[in-house]
C-alpha atoms as a PDB file:
ATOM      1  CA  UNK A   1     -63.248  19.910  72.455  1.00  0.00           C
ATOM      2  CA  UNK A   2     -66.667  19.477  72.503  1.00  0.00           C
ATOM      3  CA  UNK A   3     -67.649  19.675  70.187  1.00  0.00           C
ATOM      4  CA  UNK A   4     -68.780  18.932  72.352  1.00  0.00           C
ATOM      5  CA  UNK A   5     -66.714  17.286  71.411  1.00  0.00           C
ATOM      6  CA  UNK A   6     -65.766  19.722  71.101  1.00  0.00           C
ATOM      7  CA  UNK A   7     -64.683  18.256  69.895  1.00  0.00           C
ATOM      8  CA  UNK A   8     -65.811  14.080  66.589  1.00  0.00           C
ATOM      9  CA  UNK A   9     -69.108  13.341  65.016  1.00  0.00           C
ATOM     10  CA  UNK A  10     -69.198  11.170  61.879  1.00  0.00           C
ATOM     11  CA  UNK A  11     -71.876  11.429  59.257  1.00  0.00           C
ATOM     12  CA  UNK A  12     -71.955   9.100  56.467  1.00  0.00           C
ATOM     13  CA  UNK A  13     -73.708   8.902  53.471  1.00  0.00           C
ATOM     14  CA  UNK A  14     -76.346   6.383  54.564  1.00  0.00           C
ATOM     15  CA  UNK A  15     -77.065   9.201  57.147  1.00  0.00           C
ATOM     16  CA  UNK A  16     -75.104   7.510  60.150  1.00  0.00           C
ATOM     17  CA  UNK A  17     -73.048   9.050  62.805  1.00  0.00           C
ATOM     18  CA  UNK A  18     -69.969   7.842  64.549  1.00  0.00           C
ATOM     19  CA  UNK A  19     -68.883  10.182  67.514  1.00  0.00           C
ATOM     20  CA  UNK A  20     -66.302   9.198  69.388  1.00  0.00           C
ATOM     21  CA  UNK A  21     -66.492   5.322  68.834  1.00  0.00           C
ATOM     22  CA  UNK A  22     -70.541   5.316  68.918  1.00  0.00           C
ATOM     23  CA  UNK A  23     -72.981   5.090  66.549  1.00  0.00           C
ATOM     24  CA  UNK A  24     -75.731   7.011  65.965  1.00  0.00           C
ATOM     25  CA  UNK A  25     -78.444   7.386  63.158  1.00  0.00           C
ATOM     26  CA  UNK A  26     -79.042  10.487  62.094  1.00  0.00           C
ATOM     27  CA  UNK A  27     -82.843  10.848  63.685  1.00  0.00           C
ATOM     28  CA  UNK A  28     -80.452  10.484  66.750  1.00  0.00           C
ATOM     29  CA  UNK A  29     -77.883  12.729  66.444  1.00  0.00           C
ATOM     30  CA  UNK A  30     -79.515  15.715  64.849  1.00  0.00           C
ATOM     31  CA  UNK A  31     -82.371  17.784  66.692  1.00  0.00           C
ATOM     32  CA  UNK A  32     -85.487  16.058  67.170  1.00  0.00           C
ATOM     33  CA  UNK A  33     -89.205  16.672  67.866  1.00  0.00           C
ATOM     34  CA  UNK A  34     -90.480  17.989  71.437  1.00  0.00           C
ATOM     35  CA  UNK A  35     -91.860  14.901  72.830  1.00  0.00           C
ATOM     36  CA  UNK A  36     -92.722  13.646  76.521  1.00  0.00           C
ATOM     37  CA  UNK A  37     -89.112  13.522  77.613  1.00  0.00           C
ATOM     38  CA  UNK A  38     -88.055  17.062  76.103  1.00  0.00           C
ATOM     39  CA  UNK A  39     -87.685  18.247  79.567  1.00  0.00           C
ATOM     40  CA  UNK A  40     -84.841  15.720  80.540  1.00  0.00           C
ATOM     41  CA  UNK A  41     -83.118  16.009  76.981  1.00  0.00           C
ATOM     42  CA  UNK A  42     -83.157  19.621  77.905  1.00  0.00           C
ATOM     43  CA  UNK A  43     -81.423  19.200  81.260  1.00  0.00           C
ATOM     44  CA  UNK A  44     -79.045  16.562  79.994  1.00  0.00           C
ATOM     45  CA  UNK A  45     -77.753  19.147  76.924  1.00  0.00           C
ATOM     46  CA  UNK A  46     -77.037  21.896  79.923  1.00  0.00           C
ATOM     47  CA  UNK A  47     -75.548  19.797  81.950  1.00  0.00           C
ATOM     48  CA  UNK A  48     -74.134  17.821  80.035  1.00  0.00           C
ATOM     49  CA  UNK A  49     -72.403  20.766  77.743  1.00  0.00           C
ATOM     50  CA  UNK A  50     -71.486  22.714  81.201  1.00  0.00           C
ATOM     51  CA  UNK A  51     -69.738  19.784  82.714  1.00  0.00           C
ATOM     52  CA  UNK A  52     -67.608  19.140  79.322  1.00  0.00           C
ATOM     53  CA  UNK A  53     -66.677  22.333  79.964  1.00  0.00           C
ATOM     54  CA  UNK A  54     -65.457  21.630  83.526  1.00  0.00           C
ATOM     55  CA  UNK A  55     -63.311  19.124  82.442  1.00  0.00           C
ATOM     56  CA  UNK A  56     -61.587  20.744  79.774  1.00  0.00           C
ATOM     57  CA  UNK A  57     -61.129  23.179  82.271  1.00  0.00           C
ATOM     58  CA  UNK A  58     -59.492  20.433  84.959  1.00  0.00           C
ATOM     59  CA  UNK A  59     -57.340  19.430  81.868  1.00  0.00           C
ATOM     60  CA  UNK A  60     -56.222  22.644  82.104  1.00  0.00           C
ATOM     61  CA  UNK A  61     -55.504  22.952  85.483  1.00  0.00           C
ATOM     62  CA  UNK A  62     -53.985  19.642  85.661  1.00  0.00           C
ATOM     63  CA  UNK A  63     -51.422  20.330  82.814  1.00  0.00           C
ATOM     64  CA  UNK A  64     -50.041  16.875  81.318  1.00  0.00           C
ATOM     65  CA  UNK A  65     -51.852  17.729  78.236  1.00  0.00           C
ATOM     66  CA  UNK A  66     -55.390  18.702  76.332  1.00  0.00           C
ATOM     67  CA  UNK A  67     -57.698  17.737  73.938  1.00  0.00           C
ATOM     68  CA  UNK A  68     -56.642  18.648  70.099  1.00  0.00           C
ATOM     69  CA  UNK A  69     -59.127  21.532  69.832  1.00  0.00           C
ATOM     70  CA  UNK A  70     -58.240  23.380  73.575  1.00  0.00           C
ATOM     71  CA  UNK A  71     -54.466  23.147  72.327  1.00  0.00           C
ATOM     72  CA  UNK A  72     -55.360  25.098  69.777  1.00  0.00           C
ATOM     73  CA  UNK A  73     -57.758  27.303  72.196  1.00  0.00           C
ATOM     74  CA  UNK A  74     -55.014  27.641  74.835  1.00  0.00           C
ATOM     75  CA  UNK A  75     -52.296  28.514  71.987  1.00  0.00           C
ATOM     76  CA  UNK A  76     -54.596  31.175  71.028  1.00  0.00           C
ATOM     77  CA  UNK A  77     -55.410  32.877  74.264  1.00  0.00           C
ATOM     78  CA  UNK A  78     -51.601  32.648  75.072  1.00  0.00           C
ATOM     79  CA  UNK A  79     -51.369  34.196  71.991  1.00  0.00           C
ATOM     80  CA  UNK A  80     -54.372  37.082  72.579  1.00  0.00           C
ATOM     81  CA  UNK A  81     -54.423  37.345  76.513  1.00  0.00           C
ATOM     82  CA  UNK A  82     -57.991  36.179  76.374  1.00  0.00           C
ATOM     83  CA  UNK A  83     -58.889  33.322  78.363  1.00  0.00           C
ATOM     84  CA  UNK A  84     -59.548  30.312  77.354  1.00  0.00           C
ATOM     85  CA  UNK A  85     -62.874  30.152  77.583  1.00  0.00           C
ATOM     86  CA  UNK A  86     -63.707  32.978  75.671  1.00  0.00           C
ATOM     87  CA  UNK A  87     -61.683  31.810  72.412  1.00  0.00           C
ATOM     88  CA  UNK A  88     -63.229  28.539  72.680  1.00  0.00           C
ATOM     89  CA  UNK A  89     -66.444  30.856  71.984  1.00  0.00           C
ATOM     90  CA  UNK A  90     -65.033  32.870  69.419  1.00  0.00           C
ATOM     91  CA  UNK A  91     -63.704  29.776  67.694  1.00  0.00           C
ATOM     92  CA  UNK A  92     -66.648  28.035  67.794  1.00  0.00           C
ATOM     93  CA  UNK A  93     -68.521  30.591  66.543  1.00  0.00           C
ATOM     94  CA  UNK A  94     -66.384  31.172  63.331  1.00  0.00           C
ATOM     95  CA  UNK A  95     -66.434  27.368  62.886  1.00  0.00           C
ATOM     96  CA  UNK A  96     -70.225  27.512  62.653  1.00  0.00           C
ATOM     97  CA  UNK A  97     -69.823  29.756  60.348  1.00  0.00           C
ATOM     98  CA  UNK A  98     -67.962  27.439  58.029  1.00  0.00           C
ATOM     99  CA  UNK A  99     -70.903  25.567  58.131  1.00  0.00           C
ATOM    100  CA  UNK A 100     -72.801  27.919  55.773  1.00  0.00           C
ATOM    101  CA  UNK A 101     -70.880  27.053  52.799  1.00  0.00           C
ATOM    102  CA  UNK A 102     -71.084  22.903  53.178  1.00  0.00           C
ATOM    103  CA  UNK A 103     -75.044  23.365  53.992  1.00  0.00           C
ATOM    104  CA  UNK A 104     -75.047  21.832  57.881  1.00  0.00           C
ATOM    105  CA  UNK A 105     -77.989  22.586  59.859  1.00  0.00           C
ATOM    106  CA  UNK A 106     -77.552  23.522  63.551  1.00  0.00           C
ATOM    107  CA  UNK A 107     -79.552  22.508  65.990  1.00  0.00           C
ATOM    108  CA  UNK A 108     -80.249  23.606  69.201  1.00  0.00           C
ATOM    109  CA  UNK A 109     -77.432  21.721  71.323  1.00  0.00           C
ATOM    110  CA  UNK A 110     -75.072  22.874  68.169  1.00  0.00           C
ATOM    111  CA  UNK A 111     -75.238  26.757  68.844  1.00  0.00           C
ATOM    112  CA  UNK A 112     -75.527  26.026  72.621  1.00  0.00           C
ATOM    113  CA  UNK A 113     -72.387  24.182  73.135  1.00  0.00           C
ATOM    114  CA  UNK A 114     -70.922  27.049  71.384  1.00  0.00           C
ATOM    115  CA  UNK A 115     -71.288  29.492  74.446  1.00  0.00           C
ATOM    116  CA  UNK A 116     -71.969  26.826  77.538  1.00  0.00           C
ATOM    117  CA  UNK A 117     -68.637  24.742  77.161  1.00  0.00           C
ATOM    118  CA  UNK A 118     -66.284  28.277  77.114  1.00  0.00           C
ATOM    119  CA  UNK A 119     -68.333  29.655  80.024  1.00  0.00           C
ATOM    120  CA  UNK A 120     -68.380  26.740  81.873  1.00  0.00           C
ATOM    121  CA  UNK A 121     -64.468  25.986  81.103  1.00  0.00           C
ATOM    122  CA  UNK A 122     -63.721  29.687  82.782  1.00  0.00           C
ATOM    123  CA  UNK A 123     -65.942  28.922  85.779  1.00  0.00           C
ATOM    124  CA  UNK A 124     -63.823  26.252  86.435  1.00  0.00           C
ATOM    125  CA  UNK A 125     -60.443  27.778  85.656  1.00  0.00           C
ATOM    126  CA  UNK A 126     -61.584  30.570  88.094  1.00  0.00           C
ATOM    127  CA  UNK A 127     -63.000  28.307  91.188  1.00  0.00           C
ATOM    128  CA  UNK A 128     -59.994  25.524  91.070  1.00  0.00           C
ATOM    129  CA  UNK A 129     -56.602  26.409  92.865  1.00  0.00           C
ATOM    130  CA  UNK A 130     -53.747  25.515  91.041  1.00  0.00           C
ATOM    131  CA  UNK A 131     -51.753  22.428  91.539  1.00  0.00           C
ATOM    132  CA  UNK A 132     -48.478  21.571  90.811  1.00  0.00           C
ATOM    133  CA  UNK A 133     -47.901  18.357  92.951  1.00  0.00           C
ATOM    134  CA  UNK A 134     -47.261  15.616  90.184  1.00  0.00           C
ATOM    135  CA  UNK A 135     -49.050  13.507  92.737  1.00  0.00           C
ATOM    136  CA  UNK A 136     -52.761  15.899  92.580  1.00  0.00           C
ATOM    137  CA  UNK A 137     -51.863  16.557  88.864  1.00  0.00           C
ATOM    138  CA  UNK A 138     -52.041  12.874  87.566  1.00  0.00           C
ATOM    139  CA  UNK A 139     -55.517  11.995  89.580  1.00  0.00           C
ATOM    140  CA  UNK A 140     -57.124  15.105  88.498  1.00  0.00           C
ATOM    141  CA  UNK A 141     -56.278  14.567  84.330  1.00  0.00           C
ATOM    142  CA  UNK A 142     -58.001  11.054  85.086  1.00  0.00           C
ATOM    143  CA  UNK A 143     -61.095  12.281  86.987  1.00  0.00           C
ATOM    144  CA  UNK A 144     -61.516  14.868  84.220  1.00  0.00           C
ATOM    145  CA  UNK A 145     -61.231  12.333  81.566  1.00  0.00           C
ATOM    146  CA  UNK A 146     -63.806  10.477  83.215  1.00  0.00           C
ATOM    147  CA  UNK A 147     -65.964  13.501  83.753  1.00  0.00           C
ATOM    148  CA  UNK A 148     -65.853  14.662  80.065  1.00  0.00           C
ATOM    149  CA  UNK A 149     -66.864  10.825  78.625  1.00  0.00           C
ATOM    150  CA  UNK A 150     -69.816  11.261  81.328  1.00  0.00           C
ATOM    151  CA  UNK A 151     -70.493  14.910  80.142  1.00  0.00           C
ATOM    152  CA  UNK A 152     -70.213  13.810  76.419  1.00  0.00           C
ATOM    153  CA  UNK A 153     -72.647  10.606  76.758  1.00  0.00           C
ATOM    154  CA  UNK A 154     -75.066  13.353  78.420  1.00  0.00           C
ATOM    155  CA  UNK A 155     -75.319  16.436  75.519  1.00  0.00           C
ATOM    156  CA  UNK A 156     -74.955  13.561  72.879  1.00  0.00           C
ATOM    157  CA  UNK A 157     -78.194  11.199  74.174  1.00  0.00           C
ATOM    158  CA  UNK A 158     -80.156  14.305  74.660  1.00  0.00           C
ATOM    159  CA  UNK A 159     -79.570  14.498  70.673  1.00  0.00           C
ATOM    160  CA  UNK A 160     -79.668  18.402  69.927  1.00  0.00           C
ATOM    161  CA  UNK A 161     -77.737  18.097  66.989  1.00  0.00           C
ATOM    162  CA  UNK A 162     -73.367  18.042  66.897  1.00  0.00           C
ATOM    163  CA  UNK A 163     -71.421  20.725  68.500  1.00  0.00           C
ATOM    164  CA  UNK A 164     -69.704  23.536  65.260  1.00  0.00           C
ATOM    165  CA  UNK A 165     -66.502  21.184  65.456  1.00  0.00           C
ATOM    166  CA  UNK A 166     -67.828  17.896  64.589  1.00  0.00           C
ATOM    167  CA  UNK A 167     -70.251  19.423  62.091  1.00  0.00           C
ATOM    168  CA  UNK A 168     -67.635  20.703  59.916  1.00  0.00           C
ATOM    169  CA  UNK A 169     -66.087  17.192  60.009  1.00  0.00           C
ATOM    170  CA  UNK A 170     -69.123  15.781  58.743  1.00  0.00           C
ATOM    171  CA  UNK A 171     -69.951  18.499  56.208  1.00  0.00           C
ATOM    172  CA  UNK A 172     -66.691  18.554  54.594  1.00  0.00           C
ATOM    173  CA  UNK A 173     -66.814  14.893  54.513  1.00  0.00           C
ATOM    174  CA  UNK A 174     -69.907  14.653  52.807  1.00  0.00           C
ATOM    175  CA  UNK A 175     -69.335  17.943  50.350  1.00  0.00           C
ATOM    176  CA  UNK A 176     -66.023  16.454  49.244  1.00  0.00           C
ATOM    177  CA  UNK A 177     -66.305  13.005  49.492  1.00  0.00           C
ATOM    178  CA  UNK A 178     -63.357  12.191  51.468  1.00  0.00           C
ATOM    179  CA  UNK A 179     -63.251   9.551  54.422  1.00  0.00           C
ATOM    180  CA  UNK A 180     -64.359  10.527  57.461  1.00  0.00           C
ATOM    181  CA  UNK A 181     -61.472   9.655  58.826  1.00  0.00           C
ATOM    182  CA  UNK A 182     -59.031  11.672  56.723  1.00  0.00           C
ATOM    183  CA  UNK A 183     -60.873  14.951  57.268  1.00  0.00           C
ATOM    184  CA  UNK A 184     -61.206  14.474  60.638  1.00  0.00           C
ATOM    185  CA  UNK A 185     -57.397  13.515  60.974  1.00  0.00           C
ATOM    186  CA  UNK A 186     -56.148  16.407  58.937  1.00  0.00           C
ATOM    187  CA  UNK A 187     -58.092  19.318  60.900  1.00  0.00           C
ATOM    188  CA  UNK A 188     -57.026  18.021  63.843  1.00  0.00           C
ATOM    189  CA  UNK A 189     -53.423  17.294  63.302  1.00  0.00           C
ATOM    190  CA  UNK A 190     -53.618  20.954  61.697  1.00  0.00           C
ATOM    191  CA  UNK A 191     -55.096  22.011  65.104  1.00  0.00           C
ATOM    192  CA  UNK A 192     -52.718  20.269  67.492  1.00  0.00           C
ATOM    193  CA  UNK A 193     -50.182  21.651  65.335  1.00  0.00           C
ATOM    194  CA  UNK A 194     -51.260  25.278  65.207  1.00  0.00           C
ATOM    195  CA  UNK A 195     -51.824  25.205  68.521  1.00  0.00           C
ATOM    196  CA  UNK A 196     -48.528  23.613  69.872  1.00  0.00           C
ATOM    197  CA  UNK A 197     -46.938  26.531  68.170  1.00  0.00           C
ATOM    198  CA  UNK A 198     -48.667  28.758  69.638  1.00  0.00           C
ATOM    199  CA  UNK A 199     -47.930  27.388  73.363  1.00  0.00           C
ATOM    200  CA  UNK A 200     -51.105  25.057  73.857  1.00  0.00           C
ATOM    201  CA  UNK A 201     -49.846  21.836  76.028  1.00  0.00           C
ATOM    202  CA  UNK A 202     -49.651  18.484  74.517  1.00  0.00           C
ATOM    203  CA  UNK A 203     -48.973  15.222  76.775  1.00  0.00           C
ATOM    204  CA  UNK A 204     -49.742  12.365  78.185  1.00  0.00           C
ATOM    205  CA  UNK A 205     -53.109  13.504  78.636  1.00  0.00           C
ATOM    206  CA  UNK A 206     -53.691  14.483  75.077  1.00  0.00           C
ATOM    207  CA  UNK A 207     -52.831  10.698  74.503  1.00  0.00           C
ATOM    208  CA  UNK A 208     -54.885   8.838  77.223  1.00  0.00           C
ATOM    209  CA  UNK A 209     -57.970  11.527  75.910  1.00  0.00           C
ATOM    210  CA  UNK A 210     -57.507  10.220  72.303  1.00  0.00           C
ATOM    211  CA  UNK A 211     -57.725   6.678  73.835  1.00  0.00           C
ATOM    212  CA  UNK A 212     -59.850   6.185  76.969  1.00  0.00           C
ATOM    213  CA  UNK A 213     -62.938   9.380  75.527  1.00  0.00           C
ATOM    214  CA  UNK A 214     -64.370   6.547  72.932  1.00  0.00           C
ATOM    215  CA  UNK A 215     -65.003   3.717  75.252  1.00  0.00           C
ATOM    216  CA  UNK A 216     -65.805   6.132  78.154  1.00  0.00           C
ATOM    217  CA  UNK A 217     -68.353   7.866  76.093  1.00  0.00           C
ATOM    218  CA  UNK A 218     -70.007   4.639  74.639  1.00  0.00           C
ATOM    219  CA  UNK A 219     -70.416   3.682  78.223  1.00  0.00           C
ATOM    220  CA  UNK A 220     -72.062   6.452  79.179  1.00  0.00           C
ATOM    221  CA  UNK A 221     -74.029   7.118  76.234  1.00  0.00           C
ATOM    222  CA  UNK A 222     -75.986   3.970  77.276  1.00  0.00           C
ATOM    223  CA  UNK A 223     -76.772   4.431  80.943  1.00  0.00           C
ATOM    224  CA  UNK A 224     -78.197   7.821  79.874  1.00  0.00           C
ATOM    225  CA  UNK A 225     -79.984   7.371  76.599  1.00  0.00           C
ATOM    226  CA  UNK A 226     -83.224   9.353  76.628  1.00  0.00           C
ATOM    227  CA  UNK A 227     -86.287   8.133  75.644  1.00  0.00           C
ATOM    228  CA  UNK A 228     -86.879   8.806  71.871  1.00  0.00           C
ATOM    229  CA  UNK A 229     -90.183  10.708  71.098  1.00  0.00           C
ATOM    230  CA  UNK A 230     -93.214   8.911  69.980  1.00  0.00           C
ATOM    231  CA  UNK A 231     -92.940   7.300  66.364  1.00  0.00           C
ATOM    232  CA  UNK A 232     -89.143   8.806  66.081  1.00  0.00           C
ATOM    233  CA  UNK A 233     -86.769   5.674  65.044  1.00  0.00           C
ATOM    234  CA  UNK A 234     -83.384   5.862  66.713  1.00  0.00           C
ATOM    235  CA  UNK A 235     -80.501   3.741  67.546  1.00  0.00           C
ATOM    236  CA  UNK A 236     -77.788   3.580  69.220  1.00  0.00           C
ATOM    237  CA  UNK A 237     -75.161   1.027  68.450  1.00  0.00           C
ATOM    238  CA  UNK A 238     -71.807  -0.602  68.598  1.00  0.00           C
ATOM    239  CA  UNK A 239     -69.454   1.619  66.414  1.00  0.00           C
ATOM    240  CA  UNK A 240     -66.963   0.218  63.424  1.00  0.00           C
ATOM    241  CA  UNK A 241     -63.718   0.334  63.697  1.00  0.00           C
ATOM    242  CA  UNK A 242     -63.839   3.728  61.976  1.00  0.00           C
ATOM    243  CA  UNK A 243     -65.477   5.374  64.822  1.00  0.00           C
ATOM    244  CA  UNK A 244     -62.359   5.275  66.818  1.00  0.00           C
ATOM    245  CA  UNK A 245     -60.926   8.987  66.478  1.00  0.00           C
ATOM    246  CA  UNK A 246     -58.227  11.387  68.034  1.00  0.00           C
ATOM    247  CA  UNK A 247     -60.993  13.351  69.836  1.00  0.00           C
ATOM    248  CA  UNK A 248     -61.395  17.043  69.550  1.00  0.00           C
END
């Protein structure tokens, strides 16, 4: 998840990001000055962070498969009889900290994403009726797709710093030196796995996430790019190859 997005953020060496096929320079993705838009970066975090939770929580409801981190979340409130909301929380929280021992630096959107995502993925789960027509199921996993690269280009452009998940990609990946790619790859195929043993849903959804949430969130990331405070250099770019990811 959102880490979010949940669930994704790449940091390289040369102090770069790549988050979910986009790339970002550090000045960008981490937290940044007050300046004359702080008010809209504010509101675009919040919303942005509560509507990634609403569509992790349609995923849910729609039930032809989730993101690799909510598998994981879903396996473990099957597992606990919490919902899923709340372990997203408490799994986000013990993530973050993990990141005491690599030496990452939260920021403001990194310890709120941490509560707003779970409490906004309950509010759904508790307002939504359940569906079970194949024919409601399939629109809805699409729409929430959608809505999750629109909530992601939101918290991201406000650039409050990564959500606990992608931070402890980045951290491990530039403690130990490994590719980006490989530490990403191996927590979340360790994730998916855990979870899927624990009863978390994998499908076709989990697949059309992994491929559609890069360009989707590229897109979006553009149309709402805040304005960067005074004298603060940003950019935001086409990603390499390496930035496509199985999303979290």
């Amino acid at each position: 998840m959102v880490d979010l997005c949940s669930q994704a953020t790449e940091c390289h060496a040369t102090g770069h990001y790549h988050h979910r096929g986009l790339h970002l320079s550090a000045s960008t993705a981490s937290s940044t000055p007050p300046g004359p838009g702080l008010t809209r970066r504010l509101l675009q975090l919040y919303v942005g962070l509560a509507l990634y939770g609403v569509s992790s929580g349609l995923l849910v409801e729609a039930g032809l498969g989730l993101e690799p981190w909510n598998v994981l979340h879903q396996g473990l409130a099957e597992l606990t009889g919490l919902s899923i909301g709340v372990v997203s929380i408490i799994v986000g929280a013990l993530v973050l900290l993990l990141w005491i021992p690599i030496r990452q630096r939260p920021g403001l959107g990194t310890v709120s994403n941490v509560f707003v995502v779970g409490i906004a993925m309950d509010g759904a789960l508790a307002v939504v009726p359940d569906v079970h027509a194949l024919g409601i199921r399939i629109p809805l996993m699409v729409a929430a797709i959608v809505l999750n690269g629109a909530a992601t280009g939101l918290y991201i452009a406000a650039s409050f710093g990564p959500g606990p998940r992608d931070g402890l990609m980045t951290g491990l990946h530039r403690r130990t030196g490994r590719s980006v790619r490989l530490v990403r790859t191996t927590i979340e195929i360790a994730v998916v796995v855990t979870g899927f043993v624990l009863g978390g849903t994998i499908g076709v959804g989990t697949v059309l996430y992994a491929v559609a949430i890069g360009p989707l969130a590229q897109v979006f990331l553009r149309l709402f790019a805040a304005p960067a405070p005074p004298g603060a250099p940003t950019s935001v770019t086409g990603a390499s190859p390496e930035g496509a990811i199985l999303p979290g």
